[in-house]
PDB file of N, CA and C in Angstrom:
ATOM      1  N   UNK A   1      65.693-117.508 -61.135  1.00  0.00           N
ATOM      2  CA  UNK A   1      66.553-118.657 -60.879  1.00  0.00           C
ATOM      3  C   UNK A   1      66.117-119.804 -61.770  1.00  0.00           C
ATOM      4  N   UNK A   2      66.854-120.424 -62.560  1.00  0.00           N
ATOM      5  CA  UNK A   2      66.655-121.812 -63.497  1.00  0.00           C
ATOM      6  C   UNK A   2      66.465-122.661 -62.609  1.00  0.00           C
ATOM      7  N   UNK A   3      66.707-122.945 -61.095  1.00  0.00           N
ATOM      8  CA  UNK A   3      65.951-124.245 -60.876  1.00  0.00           C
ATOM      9  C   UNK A   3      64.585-123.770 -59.971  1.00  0.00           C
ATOM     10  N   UNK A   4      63.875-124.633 -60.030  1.00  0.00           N
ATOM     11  CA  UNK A   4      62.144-124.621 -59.838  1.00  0.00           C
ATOM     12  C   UNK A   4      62.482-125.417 -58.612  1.00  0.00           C
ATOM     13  N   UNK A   5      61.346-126.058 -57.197  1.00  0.00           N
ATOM     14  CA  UNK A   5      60.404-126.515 -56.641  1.00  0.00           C
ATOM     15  C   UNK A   5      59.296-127.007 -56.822  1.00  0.00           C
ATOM     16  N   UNK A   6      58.997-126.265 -58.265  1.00  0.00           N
ATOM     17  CA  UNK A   6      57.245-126.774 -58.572  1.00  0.00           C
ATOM     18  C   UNK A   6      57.325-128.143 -58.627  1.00  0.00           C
ATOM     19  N   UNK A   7      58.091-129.309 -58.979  1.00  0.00           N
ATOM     20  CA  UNK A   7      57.786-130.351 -59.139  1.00  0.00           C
ATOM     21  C   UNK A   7      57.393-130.681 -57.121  1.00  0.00           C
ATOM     22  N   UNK A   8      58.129-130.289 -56.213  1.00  0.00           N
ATOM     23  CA  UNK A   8      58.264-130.499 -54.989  1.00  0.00           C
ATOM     24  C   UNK A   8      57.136-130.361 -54.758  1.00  0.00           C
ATOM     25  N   UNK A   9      56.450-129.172 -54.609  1.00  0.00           N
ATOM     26  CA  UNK A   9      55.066-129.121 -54.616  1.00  0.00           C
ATOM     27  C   UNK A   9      53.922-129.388 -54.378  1.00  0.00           C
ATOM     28  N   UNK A  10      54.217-129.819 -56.127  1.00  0.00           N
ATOM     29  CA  UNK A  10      52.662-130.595 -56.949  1.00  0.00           C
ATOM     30  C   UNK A  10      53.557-131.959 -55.781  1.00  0.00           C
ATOM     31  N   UNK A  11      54.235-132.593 -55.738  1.00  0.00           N
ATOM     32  CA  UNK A  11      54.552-134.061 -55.116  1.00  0.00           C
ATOM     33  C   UNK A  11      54.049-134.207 -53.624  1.00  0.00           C
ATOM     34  N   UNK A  12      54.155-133.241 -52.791  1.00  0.00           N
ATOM     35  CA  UNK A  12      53.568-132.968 -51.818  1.00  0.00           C
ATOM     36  C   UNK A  12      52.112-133.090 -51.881  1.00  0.00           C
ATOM     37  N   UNK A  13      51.689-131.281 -52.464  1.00  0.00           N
ATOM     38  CA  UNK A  13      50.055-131.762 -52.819  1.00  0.00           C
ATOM     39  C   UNK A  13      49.261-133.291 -52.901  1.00  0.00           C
ATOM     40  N   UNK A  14      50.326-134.133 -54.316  1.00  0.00           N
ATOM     41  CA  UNK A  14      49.749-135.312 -54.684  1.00  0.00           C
ATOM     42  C   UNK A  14      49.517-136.212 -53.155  1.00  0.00           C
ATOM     43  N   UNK A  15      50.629-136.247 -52.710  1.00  0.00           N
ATOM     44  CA  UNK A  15      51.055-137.388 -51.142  1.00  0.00           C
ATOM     45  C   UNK A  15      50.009-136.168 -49.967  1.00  0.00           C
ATOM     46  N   UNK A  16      49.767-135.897 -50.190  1.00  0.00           N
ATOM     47  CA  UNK A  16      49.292-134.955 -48.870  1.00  0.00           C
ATOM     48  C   UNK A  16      50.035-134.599 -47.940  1.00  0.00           C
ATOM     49  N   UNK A  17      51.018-133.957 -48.142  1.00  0.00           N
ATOM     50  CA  UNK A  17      52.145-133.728 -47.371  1.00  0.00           C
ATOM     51  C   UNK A  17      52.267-131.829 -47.424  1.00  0.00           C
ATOM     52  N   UNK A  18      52.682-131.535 -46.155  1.00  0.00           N
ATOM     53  CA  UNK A  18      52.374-129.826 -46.114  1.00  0.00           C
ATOM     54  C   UNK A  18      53.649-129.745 -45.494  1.00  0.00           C
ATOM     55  N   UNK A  19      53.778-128.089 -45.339  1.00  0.00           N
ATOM     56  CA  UNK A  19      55.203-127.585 -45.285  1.00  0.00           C
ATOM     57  C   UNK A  19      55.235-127.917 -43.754  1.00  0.00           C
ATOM     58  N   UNK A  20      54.376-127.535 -43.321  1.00  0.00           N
ATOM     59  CA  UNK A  20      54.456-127.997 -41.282  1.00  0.00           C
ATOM     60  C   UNK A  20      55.212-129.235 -41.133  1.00  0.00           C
ATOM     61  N   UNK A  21      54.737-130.487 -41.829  1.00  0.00           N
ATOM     62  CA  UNK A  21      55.266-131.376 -41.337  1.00  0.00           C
ATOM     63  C   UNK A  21      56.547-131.206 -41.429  1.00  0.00           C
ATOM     64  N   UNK A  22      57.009-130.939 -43.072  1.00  0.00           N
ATOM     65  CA  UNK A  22      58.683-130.722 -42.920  1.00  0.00           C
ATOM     66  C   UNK A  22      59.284-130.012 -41.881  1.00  0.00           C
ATOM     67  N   UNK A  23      58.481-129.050 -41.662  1.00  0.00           N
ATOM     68  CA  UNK A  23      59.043-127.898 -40.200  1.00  0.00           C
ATOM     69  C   UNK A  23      59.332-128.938 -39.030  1.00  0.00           C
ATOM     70  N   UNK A  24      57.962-129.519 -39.058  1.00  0.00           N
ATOM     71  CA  UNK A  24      58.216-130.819 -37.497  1.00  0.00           C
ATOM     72  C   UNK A  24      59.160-131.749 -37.692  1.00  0.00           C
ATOM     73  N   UNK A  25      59.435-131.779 -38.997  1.00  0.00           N
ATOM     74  CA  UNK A  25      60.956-133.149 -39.057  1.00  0.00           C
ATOM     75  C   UNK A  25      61.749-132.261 -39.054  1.00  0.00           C
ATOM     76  N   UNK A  26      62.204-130.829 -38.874  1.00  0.00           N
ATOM     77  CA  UNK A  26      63.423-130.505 -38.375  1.00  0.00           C
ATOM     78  C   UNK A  26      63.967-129.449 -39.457  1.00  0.00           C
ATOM     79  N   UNK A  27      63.099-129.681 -40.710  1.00  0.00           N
ATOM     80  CA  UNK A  27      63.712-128.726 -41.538  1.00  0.00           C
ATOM     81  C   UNK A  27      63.166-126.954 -41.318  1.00  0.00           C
ATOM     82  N   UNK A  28      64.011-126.328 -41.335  1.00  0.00           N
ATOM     83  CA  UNK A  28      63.960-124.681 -41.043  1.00  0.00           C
ATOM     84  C   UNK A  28      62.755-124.027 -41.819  1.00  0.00           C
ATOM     85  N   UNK A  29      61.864-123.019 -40.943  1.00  0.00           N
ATOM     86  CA  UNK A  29      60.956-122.721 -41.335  1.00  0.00           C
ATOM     87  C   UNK A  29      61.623-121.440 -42.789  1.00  0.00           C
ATOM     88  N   UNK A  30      62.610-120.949 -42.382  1.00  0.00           N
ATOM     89  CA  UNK A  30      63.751-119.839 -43.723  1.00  0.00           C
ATOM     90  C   UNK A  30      63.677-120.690 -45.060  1.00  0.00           C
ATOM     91  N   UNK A  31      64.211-121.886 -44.490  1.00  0.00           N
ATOM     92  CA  UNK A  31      64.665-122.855 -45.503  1.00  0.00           C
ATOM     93  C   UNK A  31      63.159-123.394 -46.469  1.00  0.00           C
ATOM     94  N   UNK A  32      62.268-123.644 -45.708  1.00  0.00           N
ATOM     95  CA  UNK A  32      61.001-123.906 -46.540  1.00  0.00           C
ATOM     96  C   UNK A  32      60.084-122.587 -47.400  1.00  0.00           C
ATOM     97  N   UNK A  33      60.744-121.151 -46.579  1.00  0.00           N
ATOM     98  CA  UNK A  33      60.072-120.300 -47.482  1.00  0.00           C
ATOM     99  C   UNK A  33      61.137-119.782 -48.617  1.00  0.00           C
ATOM    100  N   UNK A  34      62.558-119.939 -48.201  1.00  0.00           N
ATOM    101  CA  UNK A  34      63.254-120.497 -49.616  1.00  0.00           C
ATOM    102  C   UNK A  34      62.578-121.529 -51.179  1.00  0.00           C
ATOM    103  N   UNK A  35      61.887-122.528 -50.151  1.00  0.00           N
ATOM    104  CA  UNK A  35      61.611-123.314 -50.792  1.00  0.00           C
ATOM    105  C   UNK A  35      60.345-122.636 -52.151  1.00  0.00           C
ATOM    106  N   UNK A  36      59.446-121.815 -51.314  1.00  0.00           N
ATOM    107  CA  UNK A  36      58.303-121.515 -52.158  1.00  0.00           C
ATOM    108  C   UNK A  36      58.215-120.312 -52.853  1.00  0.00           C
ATOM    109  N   UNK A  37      59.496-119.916 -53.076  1.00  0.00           N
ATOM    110  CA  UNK A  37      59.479-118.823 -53.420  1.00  0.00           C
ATOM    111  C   UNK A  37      60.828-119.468 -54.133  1.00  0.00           C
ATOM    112  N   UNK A  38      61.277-120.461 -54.684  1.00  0.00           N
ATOM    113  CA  UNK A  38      62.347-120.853 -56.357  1.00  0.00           C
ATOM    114  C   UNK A  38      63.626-120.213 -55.150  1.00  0.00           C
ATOM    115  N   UNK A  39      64.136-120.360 -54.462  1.00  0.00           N
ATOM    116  CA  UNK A  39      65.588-119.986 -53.954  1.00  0.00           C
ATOM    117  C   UNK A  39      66.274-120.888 -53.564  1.00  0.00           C
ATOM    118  N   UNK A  40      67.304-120.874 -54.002  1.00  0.00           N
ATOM    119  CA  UNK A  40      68.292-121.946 -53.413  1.00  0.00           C
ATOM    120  C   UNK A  40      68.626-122.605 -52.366  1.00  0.00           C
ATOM    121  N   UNK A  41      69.091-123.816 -51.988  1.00  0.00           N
ATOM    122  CA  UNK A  41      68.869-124.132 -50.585  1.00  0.00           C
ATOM    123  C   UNK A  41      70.086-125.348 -50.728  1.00  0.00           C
ATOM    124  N   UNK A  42      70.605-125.855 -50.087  1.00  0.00           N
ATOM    125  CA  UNK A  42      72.073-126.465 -49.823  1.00  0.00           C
ATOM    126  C   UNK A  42      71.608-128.165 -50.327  1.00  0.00           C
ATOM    127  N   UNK A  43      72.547-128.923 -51.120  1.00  0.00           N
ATOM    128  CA  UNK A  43      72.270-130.103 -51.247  1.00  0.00           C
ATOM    129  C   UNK A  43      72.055-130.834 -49.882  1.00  0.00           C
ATOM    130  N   UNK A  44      72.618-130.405 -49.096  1.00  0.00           N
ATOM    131  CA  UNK A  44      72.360-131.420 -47.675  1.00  0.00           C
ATOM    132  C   UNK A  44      71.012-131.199 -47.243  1.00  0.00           C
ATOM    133  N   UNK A  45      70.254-130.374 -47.145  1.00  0.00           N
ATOM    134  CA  UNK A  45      68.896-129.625 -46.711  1.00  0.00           C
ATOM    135  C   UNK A  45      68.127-130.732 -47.664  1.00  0.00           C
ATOM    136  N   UNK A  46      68.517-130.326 -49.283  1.00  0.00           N
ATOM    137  CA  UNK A  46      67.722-131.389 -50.478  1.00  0.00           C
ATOM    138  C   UNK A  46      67.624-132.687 -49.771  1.00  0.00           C
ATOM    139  N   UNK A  47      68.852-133.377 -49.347  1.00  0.00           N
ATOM    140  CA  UNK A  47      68.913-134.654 -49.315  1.00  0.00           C
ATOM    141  C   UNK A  47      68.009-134.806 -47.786  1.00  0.00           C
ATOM    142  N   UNK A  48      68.015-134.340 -46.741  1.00  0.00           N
ATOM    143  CA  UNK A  48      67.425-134.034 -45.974  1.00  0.00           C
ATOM    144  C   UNK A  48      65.257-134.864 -46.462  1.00  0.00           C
ATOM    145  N   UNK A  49      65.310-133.292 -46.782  1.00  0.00           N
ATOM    146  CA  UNK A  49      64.124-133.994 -47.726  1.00  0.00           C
ATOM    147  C   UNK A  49      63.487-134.734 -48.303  1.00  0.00           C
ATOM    148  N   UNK A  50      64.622-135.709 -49.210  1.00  0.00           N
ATOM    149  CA  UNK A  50      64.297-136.811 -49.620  1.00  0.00           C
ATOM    150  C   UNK A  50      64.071-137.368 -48.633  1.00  0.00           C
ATOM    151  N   UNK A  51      64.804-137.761 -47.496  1.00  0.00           N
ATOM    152  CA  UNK A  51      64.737-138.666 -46.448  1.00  0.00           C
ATOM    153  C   UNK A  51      63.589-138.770 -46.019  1.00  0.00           C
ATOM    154  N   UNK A  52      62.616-137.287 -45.844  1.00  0.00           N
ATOM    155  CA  UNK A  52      61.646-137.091 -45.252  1.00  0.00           C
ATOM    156  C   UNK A  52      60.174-137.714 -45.857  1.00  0.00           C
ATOM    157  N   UNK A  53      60.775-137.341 -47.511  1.00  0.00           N
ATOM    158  CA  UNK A  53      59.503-137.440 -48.420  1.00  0.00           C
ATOM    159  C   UNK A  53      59.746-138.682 -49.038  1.00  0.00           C
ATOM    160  N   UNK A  54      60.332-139.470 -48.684  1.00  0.00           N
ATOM    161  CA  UNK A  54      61.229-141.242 -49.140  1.00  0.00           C
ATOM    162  C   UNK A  54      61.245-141.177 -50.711  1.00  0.00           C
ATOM    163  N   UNK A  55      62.015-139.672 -51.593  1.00  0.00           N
ATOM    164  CA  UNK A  55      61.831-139.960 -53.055  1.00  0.00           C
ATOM    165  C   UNK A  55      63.166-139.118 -53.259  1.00  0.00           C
ATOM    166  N   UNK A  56      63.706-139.114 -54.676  1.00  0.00           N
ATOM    167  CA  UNK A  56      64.788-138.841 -55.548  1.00  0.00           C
ATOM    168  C   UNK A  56      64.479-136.970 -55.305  1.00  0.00           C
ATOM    169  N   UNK A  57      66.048-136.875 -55.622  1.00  0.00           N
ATOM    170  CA  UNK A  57      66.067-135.426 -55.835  1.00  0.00           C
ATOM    171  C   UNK A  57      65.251-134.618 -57.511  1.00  0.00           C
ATOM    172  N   UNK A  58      65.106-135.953 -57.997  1.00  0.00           N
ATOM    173  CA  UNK A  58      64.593-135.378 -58.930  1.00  0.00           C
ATOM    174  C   UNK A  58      63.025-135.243 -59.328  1.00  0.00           C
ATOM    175  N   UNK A  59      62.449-135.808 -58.296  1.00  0.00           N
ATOM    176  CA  UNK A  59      60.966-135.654 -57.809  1.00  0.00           C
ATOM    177  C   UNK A  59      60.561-134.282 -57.169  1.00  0.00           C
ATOM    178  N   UNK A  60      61.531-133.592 -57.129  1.00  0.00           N
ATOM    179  CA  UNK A  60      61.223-132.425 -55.989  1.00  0.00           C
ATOM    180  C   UNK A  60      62.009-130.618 -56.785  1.00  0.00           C
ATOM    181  N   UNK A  61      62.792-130.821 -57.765  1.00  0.00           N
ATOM    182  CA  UNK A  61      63.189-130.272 -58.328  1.00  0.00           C
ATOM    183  C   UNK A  61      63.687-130.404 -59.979  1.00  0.00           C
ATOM    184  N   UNK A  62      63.901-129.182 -60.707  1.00  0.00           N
ATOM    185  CA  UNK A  62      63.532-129.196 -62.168  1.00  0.00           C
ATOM    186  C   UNK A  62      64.267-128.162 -62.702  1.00  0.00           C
ATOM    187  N   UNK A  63      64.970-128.209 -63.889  1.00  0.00           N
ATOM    188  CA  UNK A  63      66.337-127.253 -64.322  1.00  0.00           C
ATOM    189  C   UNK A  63      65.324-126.323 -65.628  1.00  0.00           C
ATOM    190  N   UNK A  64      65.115-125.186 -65.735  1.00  0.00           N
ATOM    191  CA  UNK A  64      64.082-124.190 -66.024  1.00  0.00           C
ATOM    192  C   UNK A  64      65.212-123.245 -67.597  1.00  0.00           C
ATOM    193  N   UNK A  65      65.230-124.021 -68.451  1.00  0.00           N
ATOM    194  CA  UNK A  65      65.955-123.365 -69.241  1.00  0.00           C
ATOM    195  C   UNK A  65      65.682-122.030 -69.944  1.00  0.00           C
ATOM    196  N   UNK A  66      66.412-121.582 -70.240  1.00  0.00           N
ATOM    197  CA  UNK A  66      66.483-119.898 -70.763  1.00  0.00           C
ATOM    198  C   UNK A  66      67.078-120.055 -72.092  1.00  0.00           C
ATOM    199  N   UNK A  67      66.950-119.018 -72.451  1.00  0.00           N
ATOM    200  CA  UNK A  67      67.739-118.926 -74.439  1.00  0.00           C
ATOM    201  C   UNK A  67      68.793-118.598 -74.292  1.00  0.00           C
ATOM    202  N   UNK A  68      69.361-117.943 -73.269  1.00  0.00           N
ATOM    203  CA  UNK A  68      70.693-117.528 -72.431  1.00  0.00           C
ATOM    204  C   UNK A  68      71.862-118.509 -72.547  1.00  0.00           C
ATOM    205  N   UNK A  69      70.982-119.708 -72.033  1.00  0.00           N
ATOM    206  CA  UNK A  69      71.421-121.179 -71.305  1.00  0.00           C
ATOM    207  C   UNK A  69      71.813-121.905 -72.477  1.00  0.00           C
ATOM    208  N   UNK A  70      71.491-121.735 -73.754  1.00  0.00           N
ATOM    209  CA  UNK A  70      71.755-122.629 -74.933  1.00  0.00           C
ATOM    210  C   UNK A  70      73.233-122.009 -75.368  1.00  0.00           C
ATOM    211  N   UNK A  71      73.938-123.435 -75.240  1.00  0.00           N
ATOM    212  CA  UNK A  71      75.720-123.043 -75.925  1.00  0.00           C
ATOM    213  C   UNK A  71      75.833-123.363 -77.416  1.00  0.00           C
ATOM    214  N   UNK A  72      75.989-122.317 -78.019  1.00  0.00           N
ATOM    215  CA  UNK A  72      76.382-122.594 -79.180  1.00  0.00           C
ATOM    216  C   UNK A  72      78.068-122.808 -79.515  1.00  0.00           C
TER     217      UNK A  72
END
């Protein structure tokens, strides 16, 4: 899958923030092992998140280009 989590992560790691807590604010334990394993997960869930982790969608995710992906 071209989009990543790793930035989500390392942002967590940095803040000291672990997947439990997200579990205790409500987000789905499916949905977080989506998360660590690069799988897709619904913009509302994303935005969700932000709420949780008070930062941009683009703190938490990252577009993973391929040679595929280049339009000539």
């Amino acid at each position: 899958m071209p989009i990543s989590f790793k930035p989500m992560r390392e942002y967590m790691k940095t803040h000291n923030i672990s997947f439990y807590r997200l579990a205790n604010e409500g987000i789905d334990a499916q949905t977080l092992q989506r998360i660590r394993h690069d799988r897709a997960i619904t913009t509302d869930t994303l935005g969700k998140i932000c709420r949780i982790l008070n930062c941009q969608p683009s703190n938490l995710i990252e577009y993973l280009y391929d040679e595929n992906d280049i339009i000539k």
